[in-house]
C-alpha atoms as a PDB file:
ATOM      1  CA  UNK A   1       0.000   0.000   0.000  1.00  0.00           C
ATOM      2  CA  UNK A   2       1.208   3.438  -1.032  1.00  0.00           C
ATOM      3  CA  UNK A   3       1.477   5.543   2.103  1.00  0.00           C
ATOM      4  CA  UNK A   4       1.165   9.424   1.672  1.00  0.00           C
ATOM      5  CA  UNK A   5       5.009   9.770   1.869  1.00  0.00           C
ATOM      6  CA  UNK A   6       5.834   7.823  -1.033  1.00  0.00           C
ATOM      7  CA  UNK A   7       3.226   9.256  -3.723  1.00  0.00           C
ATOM      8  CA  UNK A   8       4.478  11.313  -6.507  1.00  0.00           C
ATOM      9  CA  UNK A   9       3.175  14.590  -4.381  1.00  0.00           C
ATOM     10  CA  UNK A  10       4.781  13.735  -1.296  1.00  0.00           C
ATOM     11  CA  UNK A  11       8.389  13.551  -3.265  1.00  0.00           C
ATOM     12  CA  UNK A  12       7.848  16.754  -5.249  1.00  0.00           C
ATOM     13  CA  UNK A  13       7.028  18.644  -1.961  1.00  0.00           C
ATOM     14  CA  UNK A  14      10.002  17.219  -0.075  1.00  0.00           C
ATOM     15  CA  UNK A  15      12.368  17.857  -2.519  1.00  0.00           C
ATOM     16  CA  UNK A  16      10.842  21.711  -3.854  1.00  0.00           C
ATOM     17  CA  UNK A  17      10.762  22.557  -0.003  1.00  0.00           C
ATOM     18  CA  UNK A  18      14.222  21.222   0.938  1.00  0.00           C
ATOM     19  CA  UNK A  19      15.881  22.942  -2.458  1.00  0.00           C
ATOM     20  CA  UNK A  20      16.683  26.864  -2.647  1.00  0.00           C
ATOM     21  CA  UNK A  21      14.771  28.682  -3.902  1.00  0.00           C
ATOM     22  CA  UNK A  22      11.778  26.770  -3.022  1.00  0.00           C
ATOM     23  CA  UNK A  23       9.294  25.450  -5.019  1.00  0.00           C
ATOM     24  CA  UNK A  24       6.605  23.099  -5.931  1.00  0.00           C
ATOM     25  CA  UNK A  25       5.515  22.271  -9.537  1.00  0.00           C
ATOM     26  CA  UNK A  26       2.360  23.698 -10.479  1.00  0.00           C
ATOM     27  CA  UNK A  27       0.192  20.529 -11.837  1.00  0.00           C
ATOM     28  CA  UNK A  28      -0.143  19.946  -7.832  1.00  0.00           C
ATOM     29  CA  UNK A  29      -2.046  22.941  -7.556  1.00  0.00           C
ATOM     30  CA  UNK A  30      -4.762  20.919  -9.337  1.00  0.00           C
ATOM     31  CA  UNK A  31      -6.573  18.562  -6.802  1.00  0.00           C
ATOM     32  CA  UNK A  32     -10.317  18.447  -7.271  1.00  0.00           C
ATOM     33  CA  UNK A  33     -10.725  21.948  -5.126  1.00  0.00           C
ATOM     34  CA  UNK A  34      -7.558  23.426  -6.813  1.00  0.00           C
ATOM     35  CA  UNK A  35      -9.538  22.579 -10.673  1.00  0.00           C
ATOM     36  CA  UNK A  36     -13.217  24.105  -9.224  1.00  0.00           C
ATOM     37  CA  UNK A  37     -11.244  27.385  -8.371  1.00  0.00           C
ATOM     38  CA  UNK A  38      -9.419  27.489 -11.371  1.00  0.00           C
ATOM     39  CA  UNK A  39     -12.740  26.814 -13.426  1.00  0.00           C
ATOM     40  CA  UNK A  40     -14.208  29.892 -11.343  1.00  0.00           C
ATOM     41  CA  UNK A  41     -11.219  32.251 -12.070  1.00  0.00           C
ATOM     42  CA  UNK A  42     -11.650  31.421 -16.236  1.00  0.00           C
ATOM     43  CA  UNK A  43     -14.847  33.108 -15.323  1.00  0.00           C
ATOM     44  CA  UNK A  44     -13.624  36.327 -13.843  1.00  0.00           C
ATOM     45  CA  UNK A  45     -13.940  39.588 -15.941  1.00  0.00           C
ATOM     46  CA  UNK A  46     -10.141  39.932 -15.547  1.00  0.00           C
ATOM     47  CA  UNK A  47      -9.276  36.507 -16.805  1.00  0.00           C
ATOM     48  CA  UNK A  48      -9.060  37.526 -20.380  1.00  0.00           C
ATOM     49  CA  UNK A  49      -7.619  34.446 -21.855  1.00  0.00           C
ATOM     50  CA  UNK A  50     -10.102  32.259 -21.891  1.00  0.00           C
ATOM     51  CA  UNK A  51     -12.881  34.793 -23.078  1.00  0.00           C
ATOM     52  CA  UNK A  52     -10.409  35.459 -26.099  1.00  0.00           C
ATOM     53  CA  UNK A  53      -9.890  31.765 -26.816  1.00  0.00           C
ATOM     54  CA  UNK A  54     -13.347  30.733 -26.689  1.00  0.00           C
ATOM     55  CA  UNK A  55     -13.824  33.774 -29.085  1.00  0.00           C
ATOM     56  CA  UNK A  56     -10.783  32.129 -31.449  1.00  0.00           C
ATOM     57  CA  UNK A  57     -12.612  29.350 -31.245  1.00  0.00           C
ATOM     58  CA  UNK A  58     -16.090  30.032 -32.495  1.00  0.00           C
ATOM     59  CA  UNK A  59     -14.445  32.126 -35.297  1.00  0.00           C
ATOM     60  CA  UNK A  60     -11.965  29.961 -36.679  1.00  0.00           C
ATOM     61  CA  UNK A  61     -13.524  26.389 -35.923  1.00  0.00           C
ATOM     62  CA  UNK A  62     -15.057  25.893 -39.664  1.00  0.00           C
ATOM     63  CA  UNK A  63     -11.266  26.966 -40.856  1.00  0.00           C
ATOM     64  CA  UNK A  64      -9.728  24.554 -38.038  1.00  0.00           C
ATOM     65  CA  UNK A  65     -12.239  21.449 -39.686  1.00  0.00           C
ATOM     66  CA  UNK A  66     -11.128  22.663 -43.288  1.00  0.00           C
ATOM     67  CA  UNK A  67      -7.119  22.552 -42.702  1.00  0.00           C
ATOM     68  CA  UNK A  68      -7.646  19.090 -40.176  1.00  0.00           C
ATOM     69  CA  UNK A  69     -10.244  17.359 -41.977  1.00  0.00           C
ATOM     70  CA  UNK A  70     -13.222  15.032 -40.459  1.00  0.00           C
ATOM     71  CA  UNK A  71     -13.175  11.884 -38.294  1.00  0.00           C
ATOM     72  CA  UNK A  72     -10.002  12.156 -36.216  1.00  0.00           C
ATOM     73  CA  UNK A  73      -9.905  11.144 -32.385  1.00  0.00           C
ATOM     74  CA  UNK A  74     -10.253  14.592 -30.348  1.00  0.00           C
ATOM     75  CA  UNK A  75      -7.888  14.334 -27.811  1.00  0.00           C
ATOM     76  CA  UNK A  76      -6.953  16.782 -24.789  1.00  0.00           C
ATOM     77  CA  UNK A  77      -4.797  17.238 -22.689  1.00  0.00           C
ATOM     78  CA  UNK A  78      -5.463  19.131 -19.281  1.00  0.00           C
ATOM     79  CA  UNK A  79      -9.309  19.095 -20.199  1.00  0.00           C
ATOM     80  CA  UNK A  80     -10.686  20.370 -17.014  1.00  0.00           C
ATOM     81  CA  UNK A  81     -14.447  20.664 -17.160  1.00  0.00           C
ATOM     82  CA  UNK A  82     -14.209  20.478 -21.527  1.00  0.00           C
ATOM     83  CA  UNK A  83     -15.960  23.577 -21.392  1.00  0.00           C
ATOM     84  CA  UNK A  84     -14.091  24.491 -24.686  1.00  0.00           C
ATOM     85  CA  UNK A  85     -14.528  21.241 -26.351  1.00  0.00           C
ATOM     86  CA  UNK A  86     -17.790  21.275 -27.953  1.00  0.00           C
ATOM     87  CA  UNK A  87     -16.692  24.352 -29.472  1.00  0.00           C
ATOM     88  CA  UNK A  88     -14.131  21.962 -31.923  1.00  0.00           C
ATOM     89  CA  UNK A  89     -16.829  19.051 -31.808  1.00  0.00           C
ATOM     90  CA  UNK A  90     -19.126  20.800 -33.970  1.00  0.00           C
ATOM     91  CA  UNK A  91     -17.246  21.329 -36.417  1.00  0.00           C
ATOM     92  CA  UNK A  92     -14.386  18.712 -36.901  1.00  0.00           C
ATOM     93  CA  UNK A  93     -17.142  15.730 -35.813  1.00  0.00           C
ATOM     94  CA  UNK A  94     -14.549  13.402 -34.458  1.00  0.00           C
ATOM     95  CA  UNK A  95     -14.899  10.172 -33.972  1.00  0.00           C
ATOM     96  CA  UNK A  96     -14.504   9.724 -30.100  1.00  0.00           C
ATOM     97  CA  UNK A  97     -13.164  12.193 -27.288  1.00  0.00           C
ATOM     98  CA  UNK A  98     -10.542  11.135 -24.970  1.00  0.00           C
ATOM     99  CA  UNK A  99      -9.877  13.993 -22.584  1.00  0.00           C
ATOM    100  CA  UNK A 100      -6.617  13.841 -20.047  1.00  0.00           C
ATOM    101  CA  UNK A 101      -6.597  15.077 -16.725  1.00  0.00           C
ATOM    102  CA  UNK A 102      -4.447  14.578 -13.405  1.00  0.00           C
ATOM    103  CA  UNK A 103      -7.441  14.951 -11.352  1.00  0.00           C
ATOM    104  CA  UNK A 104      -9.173  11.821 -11.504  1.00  0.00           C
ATOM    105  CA  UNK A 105     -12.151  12.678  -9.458  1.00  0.00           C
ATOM    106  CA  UNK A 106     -12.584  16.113 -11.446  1.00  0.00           C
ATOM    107  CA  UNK A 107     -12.089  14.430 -14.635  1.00  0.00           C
ATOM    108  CA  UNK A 108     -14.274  11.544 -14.469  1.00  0.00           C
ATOM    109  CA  UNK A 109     -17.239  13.799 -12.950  1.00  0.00           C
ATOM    110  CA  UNK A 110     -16.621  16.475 -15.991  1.00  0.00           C
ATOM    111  CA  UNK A 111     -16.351  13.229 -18.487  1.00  0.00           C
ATOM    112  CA  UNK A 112     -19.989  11.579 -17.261  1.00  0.00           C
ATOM    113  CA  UNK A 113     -21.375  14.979 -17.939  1.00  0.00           C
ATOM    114  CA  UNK A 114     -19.890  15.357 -21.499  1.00  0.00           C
ATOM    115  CA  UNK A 115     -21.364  12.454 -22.454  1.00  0.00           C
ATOM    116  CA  UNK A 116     -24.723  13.076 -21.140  1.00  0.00           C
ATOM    117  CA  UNK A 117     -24.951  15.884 -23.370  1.00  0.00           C
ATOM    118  CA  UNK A 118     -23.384  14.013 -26.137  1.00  0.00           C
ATOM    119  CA  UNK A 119     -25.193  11.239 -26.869  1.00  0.00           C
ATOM    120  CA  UNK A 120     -23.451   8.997 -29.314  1.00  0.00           C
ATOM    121  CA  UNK A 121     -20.240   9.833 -28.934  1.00  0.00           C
ATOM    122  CA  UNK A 122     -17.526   7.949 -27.173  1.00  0.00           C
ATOM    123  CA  UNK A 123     -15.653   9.846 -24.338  1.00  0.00           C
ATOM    124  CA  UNK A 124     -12.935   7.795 -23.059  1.00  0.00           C
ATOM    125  CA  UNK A 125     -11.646   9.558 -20.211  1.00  0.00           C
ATOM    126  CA  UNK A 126      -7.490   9.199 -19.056  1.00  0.00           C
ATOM    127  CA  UNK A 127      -6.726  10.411 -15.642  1.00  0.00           C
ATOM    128  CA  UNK A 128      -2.780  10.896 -16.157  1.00  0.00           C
ATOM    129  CA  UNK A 129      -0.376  13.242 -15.690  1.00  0.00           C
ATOM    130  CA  UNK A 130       0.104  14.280 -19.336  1.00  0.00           C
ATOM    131  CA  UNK A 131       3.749  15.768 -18.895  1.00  0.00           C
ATOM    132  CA  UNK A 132       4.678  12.241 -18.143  1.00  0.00           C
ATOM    133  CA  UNK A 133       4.723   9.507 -20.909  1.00  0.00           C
ATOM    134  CA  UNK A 134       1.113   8.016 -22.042  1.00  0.00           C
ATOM    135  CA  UNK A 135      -0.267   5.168 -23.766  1.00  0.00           C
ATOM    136  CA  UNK A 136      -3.677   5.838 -25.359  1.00  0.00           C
ATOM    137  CA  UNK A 137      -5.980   3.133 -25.105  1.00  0.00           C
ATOM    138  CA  UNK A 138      -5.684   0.530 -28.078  1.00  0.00           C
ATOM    139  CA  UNK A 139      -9.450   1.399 -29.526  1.00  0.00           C
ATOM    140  CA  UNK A 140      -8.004   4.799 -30.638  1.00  0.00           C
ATOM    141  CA  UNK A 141      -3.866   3.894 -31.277  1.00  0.00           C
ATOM    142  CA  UNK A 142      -4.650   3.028 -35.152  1.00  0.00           C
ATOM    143  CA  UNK A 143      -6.945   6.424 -35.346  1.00  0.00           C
ATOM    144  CA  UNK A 144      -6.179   9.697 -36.998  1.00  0.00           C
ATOM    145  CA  UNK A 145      -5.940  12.534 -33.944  1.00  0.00           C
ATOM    146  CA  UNK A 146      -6.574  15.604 -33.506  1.00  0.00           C
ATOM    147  CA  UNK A 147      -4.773  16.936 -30.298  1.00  0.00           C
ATOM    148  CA  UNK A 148      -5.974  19.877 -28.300  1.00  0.00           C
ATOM    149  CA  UNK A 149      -4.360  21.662 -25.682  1.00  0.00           C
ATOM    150  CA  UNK A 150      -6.025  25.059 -24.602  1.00  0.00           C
ATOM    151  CA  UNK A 151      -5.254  27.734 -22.168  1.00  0.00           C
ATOM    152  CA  UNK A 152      -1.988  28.054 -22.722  1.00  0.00           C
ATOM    153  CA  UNK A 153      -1.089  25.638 -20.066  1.00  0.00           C
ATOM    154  CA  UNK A 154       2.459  25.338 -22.567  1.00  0.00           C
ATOM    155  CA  UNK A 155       3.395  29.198 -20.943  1.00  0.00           C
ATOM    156  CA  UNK A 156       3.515  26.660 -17.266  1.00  0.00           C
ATOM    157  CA  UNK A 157       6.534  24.783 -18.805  1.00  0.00           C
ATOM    158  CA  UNK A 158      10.044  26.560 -19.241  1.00  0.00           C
ATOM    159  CA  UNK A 159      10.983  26.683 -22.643  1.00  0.00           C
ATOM    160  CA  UNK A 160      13.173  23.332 -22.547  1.00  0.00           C
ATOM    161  CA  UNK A 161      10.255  21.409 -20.661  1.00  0.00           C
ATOM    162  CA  UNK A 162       7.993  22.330 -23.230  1.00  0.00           C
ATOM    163  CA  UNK A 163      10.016  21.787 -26.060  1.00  0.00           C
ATOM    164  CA  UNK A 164      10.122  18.263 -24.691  1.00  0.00           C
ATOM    165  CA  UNK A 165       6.567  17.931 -23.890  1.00  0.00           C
ATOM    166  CA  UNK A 166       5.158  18.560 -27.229  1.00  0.00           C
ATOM    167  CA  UNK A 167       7.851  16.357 -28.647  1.00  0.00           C
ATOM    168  CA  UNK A 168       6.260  13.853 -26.202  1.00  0.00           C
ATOM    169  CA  UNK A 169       2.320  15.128 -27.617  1.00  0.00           C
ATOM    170  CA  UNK A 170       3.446  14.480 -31.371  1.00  0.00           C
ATOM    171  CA  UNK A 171       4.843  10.673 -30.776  1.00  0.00           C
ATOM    172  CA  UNK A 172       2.136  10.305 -28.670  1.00  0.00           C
ATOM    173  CA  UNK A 173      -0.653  10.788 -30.821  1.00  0.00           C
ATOM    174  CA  UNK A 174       1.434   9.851 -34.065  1.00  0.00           C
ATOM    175  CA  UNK A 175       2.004  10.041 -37.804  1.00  0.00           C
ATOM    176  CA  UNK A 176      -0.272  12.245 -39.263  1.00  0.00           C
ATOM    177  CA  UNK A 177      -1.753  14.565 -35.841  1.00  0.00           C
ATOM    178  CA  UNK A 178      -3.170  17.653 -36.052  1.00  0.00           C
ATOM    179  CA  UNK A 179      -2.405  20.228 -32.802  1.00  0.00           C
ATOM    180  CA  UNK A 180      -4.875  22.955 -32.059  1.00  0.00           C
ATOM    181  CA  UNK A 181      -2.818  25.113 -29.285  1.00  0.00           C
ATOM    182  CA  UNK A 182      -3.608  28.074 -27.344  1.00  0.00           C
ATOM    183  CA  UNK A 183      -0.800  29.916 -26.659  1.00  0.00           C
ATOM    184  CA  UNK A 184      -1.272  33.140 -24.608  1.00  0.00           C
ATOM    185  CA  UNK A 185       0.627  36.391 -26.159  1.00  0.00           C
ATOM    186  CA  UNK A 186       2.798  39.105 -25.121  1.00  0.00           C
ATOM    187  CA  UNK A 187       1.104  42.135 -23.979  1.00  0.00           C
ATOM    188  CA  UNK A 188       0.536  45.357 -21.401  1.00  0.00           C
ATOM    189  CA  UNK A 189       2.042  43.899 -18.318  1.00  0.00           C
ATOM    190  CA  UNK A 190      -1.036  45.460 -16.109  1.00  0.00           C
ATOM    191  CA  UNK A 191      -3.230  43.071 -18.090  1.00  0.00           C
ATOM    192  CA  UNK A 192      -1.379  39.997 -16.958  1.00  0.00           C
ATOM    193  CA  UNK A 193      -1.019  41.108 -13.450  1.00  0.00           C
ATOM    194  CA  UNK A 194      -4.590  41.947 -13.061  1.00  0.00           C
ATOM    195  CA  UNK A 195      -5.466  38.180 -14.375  1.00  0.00           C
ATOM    196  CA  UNK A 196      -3.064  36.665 -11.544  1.00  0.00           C
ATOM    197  CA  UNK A 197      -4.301  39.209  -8.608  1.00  0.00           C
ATOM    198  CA  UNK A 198      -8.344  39.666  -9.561  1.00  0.00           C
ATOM    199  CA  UNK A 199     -10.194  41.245  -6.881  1.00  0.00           C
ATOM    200  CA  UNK A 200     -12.610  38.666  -5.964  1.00  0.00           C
ATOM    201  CA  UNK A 201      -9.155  36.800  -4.158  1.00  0.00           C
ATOM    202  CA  UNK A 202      -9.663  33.501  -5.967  1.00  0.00           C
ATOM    203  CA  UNK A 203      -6.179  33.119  -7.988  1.00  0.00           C
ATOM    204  CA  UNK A 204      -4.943  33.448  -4.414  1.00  0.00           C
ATOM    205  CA  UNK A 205      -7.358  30.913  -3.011  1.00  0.00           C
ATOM    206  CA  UNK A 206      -6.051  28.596  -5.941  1.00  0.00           C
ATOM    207  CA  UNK A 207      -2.639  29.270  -4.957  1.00  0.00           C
ATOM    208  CA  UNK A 208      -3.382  28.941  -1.002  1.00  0.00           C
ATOM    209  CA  UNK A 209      -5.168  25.556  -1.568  1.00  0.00           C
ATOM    210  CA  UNK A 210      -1.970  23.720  -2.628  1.00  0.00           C
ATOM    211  CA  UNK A 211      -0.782  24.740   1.364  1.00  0.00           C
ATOM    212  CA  UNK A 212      -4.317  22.880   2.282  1.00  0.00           C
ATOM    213  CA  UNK A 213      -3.637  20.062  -0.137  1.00  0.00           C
ATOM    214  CA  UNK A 214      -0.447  19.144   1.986  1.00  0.00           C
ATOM    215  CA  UNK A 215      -2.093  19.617   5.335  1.00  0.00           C
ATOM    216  CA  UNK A 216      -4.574  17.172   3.795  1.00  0.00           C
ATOM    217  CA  UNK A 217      -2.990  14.496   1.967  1.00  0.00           C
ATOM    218  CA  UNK A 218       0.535  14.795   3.451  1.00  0.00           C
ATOM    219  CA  UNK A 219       0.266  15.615   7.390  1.00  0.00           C
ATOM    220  CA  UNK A 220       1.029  18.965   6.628  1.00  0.00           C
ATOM    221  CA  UNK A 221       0.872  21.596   9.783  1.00  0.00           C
ATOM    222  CA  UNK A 222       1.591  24.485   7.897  1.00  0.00           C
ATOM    223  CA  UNK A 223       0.413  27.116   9.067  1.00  0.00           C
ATOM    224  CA  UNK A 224      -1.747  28.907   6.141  1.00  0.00           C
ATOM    225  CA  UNK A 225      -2.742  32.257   7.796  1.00  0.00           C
ATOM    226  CA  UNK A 226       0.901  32.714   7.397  1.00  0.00           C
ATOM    227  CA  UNK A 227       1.370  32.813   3.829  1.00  0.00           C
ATOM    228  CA  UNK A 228       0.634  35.594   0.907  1.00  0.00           C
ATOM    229  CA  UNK A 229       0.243  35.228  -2.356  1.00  0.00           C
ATOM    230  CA  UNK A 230       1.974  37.069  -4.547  1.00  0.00           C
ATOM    231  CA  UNK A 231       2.078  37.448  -8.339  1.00  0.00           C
ATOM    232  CA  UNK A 232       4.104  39.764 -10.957  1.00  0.00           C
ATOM    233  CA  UNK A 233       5.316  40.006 -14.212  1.00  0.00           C
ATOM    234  CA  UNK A 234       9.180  39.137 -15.316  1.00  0.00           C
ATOM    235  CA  UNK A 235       9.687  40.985 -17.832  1.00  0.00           C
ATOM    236  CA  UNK A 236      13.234  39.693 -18.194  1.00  0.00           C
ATOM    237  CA  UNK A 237      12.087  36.075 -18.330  1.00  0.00           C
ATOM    238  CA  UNK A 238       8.819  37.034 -20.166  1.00  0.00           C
ATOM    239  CA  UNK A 239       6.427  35.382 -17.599  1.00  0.00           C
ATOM    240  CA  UNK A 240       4.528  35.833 -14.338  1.00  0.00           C
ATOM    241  CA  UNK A 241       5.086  34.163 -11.398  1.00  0.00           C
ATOM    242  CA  UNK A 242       3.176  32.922  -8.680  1.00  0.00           C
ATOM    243  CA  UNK A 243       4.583  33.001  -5.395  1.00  0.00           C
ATOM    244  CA  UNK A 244       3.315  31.986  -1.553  1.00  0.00           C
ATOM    245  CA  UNK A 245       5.786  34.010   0.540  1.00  0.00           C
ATOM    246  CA  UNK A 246       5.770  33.935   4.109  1.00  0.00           C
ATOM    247  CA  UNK A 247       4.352  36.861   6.665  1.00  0.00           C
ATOM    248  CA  UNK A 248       6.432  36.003   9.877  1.00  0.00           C
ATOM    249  CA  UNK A 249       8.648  32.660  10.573  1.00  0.00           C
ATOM    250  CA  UNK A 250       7.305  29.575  10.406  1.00  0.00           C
ATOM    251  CA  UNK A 251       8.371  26.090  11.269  1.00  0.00           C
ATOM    252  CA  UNK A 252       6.125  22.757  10.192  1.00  0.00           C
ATOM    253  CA  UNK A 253       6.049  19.059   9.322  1.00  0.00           C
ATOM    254  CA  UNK A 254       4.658  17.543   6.231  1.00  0.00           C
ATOM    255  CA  UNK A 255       5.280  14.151   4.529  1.00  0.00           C
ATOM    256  CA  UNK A 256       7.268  13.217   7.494  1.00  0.00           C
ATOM    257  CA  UNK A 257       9.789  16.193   7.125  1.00  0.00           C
ATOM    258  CA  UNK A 258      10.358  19.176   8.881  1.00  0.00           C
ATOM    259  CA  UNK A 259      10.541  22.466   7.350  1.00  0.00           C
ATOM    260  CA  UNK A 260      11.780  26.335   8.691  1.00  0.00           C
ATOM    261  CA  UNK A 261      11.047  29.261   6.266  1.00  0.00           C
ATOM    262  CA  UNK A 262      11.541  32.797   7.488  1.00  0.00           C
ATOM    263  CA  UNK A 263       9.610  35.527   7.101  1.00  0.00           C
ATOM    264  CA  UNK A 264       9.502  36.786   3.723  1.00  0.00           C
ATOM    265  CA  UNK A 265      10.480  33.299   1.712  1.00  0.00           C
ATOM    266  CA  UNK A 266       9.007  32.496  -0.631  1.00  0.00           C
ATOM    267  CA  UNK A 267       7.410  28.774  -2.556  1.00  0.00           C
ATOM    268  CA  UNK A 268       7.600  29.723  -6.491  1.00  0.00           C
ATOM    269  CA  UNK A 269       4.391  27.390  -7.044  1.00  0.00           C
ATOM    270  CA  UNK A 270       3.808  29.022 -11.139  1.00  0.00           C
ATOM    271  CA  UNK A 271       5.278  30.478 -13.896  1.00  0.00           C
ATOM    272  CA  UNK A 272       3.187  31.637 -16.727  1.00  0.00           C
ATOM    273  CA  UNK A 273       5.193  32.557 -20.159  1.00  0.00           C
ATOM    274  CA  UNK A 274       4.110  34.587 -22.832  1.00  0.00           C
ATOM    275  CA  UNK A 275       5.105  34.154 -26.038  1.00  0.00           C
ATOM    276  CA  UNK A 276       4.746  36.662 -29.420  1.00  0.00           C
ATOM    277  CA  UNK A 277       4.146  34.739 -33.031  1.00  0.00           C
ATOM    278  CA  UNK A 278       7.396  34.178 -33.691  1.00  0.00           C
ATOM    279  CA  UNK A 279       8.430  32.889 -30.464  1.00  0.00           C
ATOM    280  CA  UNK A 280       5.442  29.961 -30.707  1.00  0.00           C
ATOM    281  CA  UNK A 281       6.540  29.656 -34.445  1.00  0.00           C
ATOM    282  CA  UNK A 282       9.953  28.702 -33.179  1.00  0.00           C
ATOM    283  CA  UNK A 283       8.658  26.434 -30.501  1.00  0.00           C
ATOM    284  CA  UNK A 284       6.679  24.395 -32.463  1.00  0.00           C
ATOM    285  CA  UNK A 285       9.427  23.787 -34.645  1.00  0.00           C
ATOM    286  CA  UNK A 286      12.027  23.136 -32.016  1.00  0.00           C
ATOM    287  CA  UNK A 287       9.414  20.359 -31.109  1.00  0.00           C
ATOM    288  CA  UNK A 288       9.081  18.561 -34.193  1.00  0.00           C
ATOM    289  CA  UNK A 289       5.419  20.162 -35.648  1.00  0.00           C
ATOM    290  CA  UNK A 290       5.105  22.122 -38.201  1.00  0.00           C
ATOM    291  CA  UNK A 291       3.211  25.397 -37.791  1.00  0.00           C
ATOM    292  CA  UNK A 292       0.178  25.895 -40.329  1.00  0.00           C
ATOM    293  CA  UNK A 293      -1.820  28.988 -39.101  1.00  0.00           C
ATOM    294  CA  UNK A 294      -2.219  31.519 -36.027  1.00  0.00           C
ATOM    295  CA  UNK A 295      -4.927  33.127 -35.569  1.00  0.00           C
ATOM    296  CA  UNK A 296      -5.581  36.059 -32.906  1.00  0.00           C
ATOM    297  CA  UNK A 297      -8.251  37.915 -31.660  1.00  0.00           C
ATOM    298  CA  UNK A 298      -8.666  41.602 -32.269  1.00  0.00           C
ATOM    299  CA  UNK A 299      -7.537  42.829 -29.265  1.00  0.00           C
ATOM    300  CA  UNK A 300      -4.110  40.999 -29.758  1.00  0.00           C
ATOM    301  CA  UNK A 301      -4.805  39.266 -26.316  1.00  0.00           C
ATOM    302  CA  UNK A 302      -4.271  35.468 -27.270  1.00  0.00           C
ATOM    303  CA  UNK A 303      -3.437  33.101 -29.841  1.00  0.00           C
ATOM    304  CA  UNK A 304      -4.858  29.809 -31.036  1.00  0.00           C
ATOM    305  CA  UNK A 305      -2.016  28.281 -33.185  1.00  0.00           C
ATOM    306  CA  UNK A 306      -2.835  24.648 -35.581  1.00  0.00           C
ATOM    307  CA  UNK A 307       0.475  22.686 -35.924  1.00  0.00           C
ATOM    308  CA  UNK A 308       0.413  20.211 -38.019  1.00  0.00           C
ATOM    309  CA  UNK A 309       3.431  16.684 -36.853  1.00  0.00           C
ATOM    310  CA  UNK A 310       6.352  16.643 -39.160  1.00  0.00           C
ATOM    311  CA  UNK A 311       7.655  13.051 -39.881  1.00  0.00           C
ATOM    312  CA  UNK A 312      11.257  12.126 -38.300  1.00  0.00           C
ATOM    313  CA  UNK A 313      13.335  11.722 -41.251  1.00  0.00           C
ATOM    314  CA  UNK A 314      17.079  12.267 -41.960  1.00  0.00           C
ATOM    315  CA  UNK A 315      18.530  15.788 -42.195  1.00  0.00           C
ATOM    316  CA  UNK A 316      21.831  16.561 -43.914  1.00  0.00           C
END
């Protein structure tokens, strides 16, 4: 039996809270509470991305079918709730829907009620985490694919993590994939910070809730009152960060450890990059796909790139 020290959560807190600086990878912010809040804050008047994406979406869906063609296995990865989803399904009618989440509970909940209101069509839900290696179930391995991956969850990896990951997404889903990417852009830093510190406080109940996930699932005695968030732009590194950063001293034990942070430390728990066209032109081709089209919306906000895999074959 896998005790709550030995899961894959357990080792990524011990070893981001014993390292300098200090930090904890952000797919652990998403436990079944941690993806409700972040479904809330897509909702939030200064969440922009996702109101430009689903925009993207409904405009260029008919041109997304044209380039992709019919009948190919909608996969995504990170799927949340699918909210998005439907907005591709009418218009590329695939064949079956296999959305990928980490949070198992969250995902199979969102998956039942998917297919409830699409009757007919096979959802074959994977509760993974998609930045490690996957194996798609053998019903869909012969099957043309069309990935998706929205919300520019790509701007959470550094630049050589997601180079690797979407070199992992293309052998993944093989020979022949189409990619359908949001990516988010470049812009007027106040408009990112205002998305990572909206006034309703629930990007930094999201970012709180991974302290609450280790007092759950991991013994944790952290003290939470203790801890800000804190998010800004880098313009250097072109991202924002999310930060929990301590008020006063604290000392506490979790996953059998014990841990000291003064006040003032900080737990670097997100990064978000931004990328312009170029930059995500360059990316997909570091990664082995070969960029088709970008579309954005008129307000410049976002982008919602289609990548196309290029076949491995040898170079001079």
């Amino acid at each position: 039996m896998t005790t709550g020290a030995e899961t894959e959560f357990a080792r990524a807190v011990i070893a981001g809270l014993s390292q300098r600086p200090r930090v904890i990878p952000a797919r652990f912010l998403y436990d079944k509470y941690g993806s409700e809040l972040f479904e809330a804050i897509t909702r939030l008047s200064e969440y922009y991305l996702t109101r430009a994406e689903v925009w993207l979406l409904r405009a260029h869906g008919p041109d997304i079918a044209h380039l992709s063609g019919h009948g190919r296995v909608l996969v995504e990865f990170g799927s949340g709730s699918s909210a998005k989803t439907p907005l591709l399904l009418d218009h590329v009618k695939a064949t079956a829907y296999l959305p990928i989440d980490i949070s198992a509970d969250y995902l199979h909940a969102s998956a039942s009620a998917f297919a409830a209101t699409h009757p007919g069509l096979d959802v074959l839900p994977l509760a993974a985490d998609f930045t490690k290696p996957l194996s798609l179930p053998a019903m869909v391995a012969g099957e043309p694919k069309l990935g998706f991956f929205p919300g520019s969850t790509i701007g959470n990896m550094t630049h050589r993590a997601a180079v690797t990951l979407l070199r992992a997404f293309r052998d993944t889903l093989g020979p022949g994939t189409r990619l359908v990417i949001g990516i988010d852009t470049r812009k007027d830093p106040r408009l990112i910070q205002a998305a990572y510190n909206d006034a309703a406080g629930l990007t930094a109940a999201f970012n709180l809730n991974l302290l609450r996930r280790i007092n759950r699932e991991l013994e944790g005695t952290i003290p939470v009152r203790a801890f800000r968030h804190r998010a800004f732009w880098n313009d250097t590194l072109g991202r924002t960060e999310m930060h929990l950063v301590t008020a006063e001293d604290v000392a506490f034990h979790a996953a059998g450890h014990n841990f000291h942070l003064d006040a003032g430390d900080s737990i670097h728990t997100e990064n978000s990059y931004k990328y312009t066209l170029e930059e995500a032109r360059l990316l997909a081709r570091a990664s082995g796909w070969e960029p088709l089209v970008a579309w954005t919306d008129p307000n410049r906000l976002f982008a919602l790139h289609l990548w196309a895999a290029e076949p491995d074959r040898i170079e001079p």
